[in-house]
Protein backbone atom coordinates (compact mmCIF):
# COMPACT_ATOMS: atom_id res chain seq x y z
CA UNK A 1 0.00 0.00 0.00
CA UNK A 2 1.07 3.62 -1.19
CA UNK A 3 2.20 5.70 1.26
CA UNK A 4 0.05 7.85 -0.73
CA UNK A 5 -3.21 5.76 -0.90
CA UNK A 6 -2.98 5.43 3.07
CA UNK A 7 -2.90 9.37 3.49
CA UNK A 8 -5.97 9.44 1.36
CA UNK A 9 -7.27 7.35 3.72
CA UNK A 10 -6.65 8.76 6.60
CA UNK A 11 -8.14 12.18 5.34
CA UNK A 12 -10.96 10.30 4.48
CA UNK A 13 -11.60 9.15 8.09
CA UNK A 14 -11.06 12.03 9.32
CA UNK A 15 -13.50 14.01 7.30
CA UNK A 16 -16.10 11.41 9.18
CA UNK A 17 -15.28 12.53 12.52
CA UNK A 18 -15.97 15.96 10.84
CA UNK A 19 -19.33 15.46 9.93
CA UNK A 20 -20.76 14.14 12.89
CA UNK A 21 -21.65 15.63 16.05
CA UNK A 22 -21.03 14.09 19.30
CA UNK A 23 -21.67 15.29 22.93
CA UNK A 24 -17.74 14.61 23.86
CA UNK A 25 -14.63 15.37 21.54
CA UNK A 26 -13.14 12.58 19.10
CA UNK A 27 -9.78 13.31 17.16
CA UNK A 28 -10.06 16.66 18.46
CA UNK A 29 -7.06 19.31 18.17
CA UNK A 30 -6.65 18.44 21.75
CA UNK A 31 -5.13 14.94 21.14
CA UNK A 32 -1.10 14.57 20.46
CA UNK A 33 -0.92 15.28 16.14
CA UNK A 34 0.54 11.44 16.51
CA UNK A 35 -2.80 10.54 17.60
CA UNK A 36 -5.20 11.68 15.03
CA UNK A 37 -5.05 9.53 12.70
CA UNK A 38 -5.15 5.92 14.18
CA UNK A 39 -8.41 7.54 16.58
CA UNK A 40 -10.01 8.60 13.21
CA UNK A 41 -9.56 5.29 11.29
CA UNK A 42 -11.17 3.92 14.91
CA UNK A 43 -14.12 6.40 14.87
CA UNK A 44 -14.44 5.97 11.06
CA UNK A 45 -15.05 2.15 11.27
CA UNK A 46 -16.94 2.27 14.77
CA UNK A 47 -19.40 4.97 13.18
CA UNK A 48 -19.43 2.84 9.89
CA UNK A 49 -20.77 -0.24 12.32
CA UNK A 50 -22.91 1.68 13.58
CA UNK A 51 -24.58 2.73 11.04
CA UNK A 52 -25.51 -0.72 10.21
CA UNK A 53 -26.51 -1.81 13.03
CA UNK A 54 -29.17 1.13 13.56
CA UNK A 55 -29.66 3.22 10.08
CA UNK A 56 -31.49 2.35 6.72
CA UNK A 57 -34.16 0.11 6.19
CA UNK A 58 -32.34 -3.01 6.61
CA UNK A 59 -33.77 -6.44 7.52
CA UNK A 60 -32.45 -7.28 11.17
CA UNK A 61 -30.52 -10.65 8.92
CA UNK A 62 -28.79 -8.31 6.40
CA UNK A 63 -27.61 -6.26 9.16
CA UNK A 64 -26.23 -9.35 10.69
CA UNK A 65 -24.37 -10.23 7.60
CA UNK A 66 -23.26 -6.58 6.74
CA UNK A 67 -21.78 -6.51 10.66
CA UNK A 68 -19.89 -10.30 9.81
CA UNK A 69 -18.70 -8.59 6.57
CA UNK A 70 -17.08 -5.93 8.84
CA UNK A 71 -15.28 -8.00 10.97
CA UNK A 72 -14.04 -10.46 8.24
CA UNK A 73 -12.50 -6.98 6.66
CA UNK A 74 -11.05 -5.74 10.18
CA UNK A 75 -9.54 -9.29 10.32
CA UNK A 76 -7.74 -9.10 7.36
CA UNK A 77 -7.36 -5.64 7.81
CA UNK A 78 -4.85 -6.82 10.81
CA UNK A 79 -3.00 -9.63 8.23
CA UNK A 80 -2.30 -6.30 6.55
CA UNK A 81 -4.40 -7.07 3.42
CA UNK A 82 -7.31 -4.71 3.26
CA UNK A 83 -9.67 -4.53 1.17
CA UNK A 84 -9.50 -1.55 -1.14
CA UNK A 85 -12.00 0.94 0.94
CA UNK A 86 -10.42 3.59 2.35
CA UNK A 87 -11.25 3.04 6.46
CA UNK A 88 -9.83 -0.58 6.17
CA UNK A 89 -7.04 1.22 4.74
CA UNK A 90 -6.62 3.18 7.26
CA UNK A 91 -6.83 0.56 9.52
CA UNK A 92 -4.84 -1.72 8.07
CA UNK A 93 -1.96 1.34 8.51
CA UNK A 94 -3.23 1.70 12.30
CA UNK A 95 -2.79 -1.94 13.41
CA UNK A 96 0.40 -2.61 11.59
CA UNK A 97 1.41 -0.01 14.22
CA UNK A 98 -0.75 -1.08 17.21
CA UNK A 99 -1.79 -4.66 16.89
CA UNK A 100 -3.66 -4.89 20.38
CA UNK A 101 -6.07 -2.59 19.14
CA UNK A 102 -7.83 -5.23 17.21
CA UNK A 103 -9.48 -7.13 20.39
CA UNK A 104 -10.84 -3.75 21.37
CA UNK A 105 -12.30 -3.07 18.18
CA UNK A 106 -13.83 -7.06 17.82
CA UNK A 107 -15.57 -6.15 20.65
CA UNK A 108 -17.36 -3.34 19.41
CA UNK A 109 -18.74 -5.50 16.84
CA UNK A 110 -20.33 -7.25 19.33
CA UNK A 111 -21.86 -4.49 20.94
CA UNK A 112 -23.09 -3.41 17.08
CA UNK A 113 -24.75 -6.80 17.36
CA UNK A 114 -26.65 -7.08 20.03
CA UNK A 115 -28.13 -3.44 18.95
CA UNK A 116 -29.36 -5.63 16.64
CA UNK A 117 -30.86 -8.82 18.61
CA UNK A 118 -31.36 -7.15 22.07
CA UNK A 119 -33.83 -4.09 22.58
CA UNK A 120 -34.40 -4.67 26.50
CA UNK A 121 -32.55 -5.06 29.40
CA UNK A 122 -33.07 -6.90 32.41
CA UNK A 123 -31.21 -4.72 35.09
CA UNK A 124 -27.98 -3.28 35.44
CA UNK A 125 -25.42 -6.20 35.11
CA UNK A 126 -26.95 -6.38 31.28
CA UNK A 127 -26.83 -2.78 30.66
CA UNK A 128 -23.34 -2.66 32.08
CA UNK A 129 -22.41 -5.76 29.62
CA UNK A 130 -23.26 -4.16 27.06
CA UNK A 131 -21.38 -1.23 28.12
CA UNK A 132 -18.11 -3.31 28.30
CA UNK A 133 -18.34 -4.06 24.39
CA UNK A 134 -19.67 -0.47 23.57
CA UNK A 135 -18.02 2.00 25.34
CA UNK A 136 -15.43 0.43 27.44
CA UNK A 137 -13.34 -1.00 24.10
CA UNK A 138 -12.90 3.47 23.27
CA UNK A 139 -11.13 3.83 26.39
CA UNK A 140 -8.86 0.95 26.43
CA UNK A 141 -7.96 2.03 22.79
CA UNK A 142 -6.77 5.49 23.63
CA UNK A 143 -4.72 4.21 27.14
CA UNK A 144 -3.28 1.81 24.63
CA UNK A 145 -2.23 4.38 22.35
CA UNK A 146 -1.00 6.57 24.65
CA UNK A 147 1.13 4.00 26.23
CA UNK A 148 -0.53 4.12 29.49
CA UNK A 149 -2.86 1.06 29.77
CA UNK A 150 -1.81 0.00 33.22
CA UNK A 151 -4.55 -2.34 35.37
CA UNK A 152 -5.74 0.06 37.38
CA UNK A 153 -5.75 2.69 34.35
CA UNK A 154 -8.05 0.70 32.51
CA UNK A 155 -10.25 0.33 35.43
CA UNK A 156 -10.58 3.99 35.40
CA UNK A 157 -10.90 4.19 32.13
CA UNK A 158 -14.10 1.37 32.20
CA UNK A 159 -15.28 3.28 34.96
CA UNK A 160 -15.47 6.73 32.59
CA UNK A 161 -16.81 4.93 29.64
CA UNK A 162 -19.22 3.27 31.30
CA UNK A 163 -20.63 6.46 32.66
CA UNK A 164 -20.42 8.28 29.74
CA UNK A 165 -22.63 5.56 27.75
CA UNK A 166 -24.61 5.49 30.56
CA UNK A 167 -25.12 9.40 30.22
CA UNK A 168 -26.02 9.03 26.22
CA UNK A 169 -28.48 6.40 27.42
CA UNK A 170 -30.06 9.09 29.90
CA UNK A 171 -30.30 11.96 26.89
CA UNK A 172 -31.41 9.72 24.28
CA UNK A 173 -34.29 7.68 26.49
CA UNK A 174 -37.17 9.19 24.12
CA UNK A 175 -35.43 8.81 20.69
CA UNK A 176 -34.71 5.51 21.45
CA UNK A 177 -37.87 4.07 22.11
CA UNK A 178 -39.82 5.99 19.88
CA UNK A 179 -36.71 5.66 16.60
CA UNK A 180 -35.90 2.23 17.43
CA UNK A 181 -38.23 0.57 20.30
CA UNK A 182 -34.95 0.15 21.96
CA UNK A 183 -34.75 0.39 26.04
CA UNK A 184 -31.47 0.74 27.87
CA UNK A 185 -33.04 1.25 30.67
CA UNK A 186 -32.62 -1.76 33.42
CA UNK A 187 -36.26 -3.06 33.28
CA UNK A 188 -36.50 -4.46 37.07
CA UNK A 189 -35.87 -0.47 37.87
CA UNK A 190 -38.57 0.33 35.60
CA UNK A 191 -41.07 -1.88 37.85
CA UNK A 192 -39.54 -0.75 41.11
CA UNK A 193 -40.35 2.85 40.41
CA UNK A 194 -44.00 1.97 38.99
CA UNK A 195 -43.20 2.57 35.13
CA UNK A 196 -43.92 1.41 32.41
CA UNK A 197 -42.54 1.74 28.90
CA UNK A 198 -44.97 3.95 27.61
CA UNK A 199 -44.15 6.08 30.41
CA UNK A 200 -40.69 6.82 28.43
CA UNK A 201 -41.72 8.58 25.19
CA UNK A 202 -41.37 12.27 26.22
CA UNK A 203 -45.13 13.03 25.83
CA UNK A 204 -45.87 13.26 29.37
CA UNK A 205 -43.92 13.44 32.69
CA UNK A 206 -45.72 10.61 35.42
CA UNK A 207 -45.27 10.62 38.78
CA UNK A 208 -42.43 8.12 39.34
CA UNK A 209 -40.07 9.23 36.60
CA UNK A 210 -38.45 11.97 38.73
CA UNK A 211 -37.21 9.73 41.71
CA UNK A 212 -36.43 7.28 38.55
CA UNK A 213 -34.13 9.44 36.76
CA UNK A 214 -32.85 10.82 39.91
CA UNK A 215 -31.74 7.67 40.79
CA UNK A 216 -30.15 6.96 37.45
CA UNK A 217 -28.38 10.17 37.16
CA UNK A 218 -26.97 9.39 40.58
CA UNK A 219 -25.36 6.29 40.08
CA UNK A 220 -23.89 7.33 36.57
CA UNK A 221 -22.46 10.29 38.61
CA UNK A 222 -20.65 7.90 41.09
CA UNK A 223 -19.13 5.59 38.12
CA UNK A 224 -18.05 9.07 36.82
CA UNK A 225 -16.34 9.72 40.07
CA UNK A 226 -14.96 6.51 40.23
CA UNK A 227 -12.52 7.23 36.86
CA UNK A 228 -11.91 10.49 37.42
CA UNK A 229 -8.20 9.93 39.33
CA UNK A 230 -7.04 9.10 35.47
CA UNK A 231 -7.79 12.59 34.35
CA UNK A 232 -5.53 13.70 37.20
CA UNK A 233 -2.63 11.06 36.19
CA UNK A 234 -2.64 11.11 32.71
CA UNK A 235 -0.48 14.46 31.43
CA UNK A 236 -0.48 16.92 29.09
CA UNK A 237 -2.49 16.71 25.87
CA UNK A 238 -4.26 13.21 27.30
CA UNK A 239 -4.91 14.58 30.33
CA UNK A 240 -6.66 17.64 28.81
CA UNK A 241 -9.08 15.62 26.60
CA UNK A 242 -9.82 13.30 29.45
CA UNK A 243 -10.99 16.15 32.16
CA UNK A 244 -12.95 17.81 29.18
CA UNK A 245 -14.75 13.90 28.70
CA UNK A 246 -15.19 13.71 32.37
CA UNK A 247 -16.42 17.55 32.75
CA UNK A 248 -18.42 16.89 30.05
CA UNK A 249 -20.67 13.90 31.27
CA UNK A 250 -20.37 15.56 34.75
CA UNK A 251 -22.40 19.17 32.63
CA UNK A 252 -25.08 16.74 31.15
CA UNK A 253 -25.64 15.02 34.77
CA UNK A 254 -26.34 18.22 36.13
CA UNK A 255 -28.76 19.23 33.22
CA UNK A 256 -30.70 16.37 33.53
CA UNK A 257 -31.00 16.57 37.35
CA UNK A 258 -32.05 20.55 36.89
CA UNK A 259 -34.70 18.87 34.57
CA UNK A 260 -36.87 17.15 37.22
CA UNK A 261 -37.23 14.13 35.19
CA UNK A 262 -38.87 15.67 32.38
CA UNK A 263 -37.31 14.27 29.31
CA UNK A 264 -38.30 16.55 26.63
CA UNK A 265 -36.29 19.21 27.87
CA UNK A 266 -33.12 19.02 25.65
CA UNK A 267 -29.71 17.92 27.78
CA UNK A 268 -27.35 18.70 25.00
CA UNK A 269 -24.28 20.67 25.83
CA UNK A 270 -23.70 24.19 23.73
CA UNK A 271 -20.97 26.44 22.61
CA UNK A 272 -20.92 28.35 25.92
CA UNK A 273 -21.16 24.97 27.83
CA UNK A 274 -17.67 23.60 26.19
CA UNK A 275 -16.30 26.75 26.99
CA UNK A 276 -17.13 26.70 30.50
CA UNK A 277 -15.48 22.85 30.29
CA UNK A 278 -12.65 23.40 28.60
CA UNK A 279 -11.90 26.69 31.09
CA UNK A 280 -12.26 24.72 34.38
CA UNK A 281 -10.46 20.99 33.23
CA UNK A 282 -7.59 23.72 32.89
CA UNK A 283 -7.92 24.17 36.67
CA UNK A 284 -5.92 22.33 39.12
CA UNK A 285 -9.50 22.24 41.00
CA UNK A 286 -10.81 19.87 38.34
CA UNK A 287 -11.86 17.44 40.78
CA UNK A 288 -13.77 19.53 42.66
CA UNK A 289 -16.91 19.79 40.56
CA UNK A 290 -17.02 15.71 40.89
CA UNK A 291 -17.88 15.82 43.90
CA UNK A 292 -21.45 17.52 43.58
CA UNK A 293 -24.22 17.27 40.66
CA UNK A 294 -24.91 21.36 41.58
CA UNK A 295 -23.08 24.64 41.77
């Protein structure tokens, strides 16, 4: 492969991360120039999966197959023989480089997958297993590439992901059921707070959602806690992104607790929000604002 063709590539992955918004930064400017590439080949192919696990038309059996196409490319991606498309290119260039990134990326797929075959949840431990093939994989990629993927790093770094999937799971609660019939939400909670799953699609606020989300928003806040030593450790550029992450989930906890469980009020953060984030994971006082879900 070109030297050439692989740049192409790469500017092709990264003009994905472009296009898409996200609550917390991906391949931003904050992350070492070294960096940017190999994290936009990953976002390229993770958005890419996830696209066809949850976009289009598609028959739940097509998706299937589309997803087992994906990892039979990633696979030989990794042998160094990609097929000619330009994010297998790219990848193909990023595991060359890093070859334990490929378990962490297999096991995306298989959160991808169960998008596709599971749409409720039990209770926690399921929600939580599917956040250790959806989000957790993200983290241990980036500690990998930054050299730094140390036991009790990657606990932290589970402990962050976790949360923050967690947190997308709290915004998105309407879109999901109402898009795609899909509830994260632990259903044994559901039944201890007197809910049903009607009671999630925005149009009304019931009695029991408040203490529900309240209790929700709670616990994510504690997992967030939990990680939040790694934004301290990790330094420079790293360290930056991280606290921004962290601040991040820790601005849309506290919009969604000033919301009193009414979930059509929008949680998203804005321009001025990212400001006030980036300003304060500047501050050697970082930690302080994890330790309350209020000013």
């Amino acid at each position: 492969m070109t030297t050439y063709k692989v740049e192409q590539a790469y500017r092709y992955c990264q003009n994905i991360v472009k296009q898409h918004y996200e609550n917390f930064p991906v391949a931003s400017i904050l992350l070492p120039r070294a960096l940017r590439k190999p994290v936009s080949a990953i976002y390229a192919f993770s958005r890419m999966a996830d696209d066809i696990a949850d976009e289009g038309e598609l028959h739940a059996e097509q998706r299937r197959q589309l997803l087992q196409q994906a990892k039979a490319h990633l696979i030989e991606a990794a042998a160094d023989q990609p097929v000619a498309e330009p994010v297998y290119i790219a990848l193909a260039d990023t595991l060359h480089k890093t070859p334990s990134l490929l378990e962490p990326l297999l096991n995306l797929l298989i959160a991808f997958n169960m998008d596709i075959d599971k749409q409720r949840y039990a209770d926690f431990g399921e929600v939580m297993e599917y956040c250790r093939h959806s989000a957790n994989p993200i983290g241990r990629m980036l500690l990998i590439l930054y050299a730094q993927d140390s036991t009790k790093n990657i606990a932290h770094a589970d402990a962050i992901c976790s949360a923050l999937q967690i947190i997308n799971f709290l915004q998105d609660i309407c879109t999901d059921y109402q898009d795609r019939q899909r509830i994260y939400m632990p259903a044994d909670e559901l039944q201890r707070f007197d809910l049903r799953e009607q009671d999630l699609d925005c149009q009304h606020t019931v009695p029991g959602l408040p203490a529900f989300m309240d209790f929700q928003i709670q616990r994510a806040f504690r997992l967030l806690q939990s990680g939040a030593p790694l934004g301290i450790k990790l330094k420079g550029r790293p360290g930056l992104e991280l606290r921004m992450m962290i601040l991040g989930g820790w601005k849309v906890l506290q919009k969604l607790h000033q919301n009193r469980g009414d979930l059509s009020i929008p949680s998203r953060l804005t321009k001025r929000d990212w400001l006030w984030i980036a300003t304060h994971a500047l501050s050697s006082k970082f930690a302080v604002y994890l330790k309350k879900l209020t000013h």
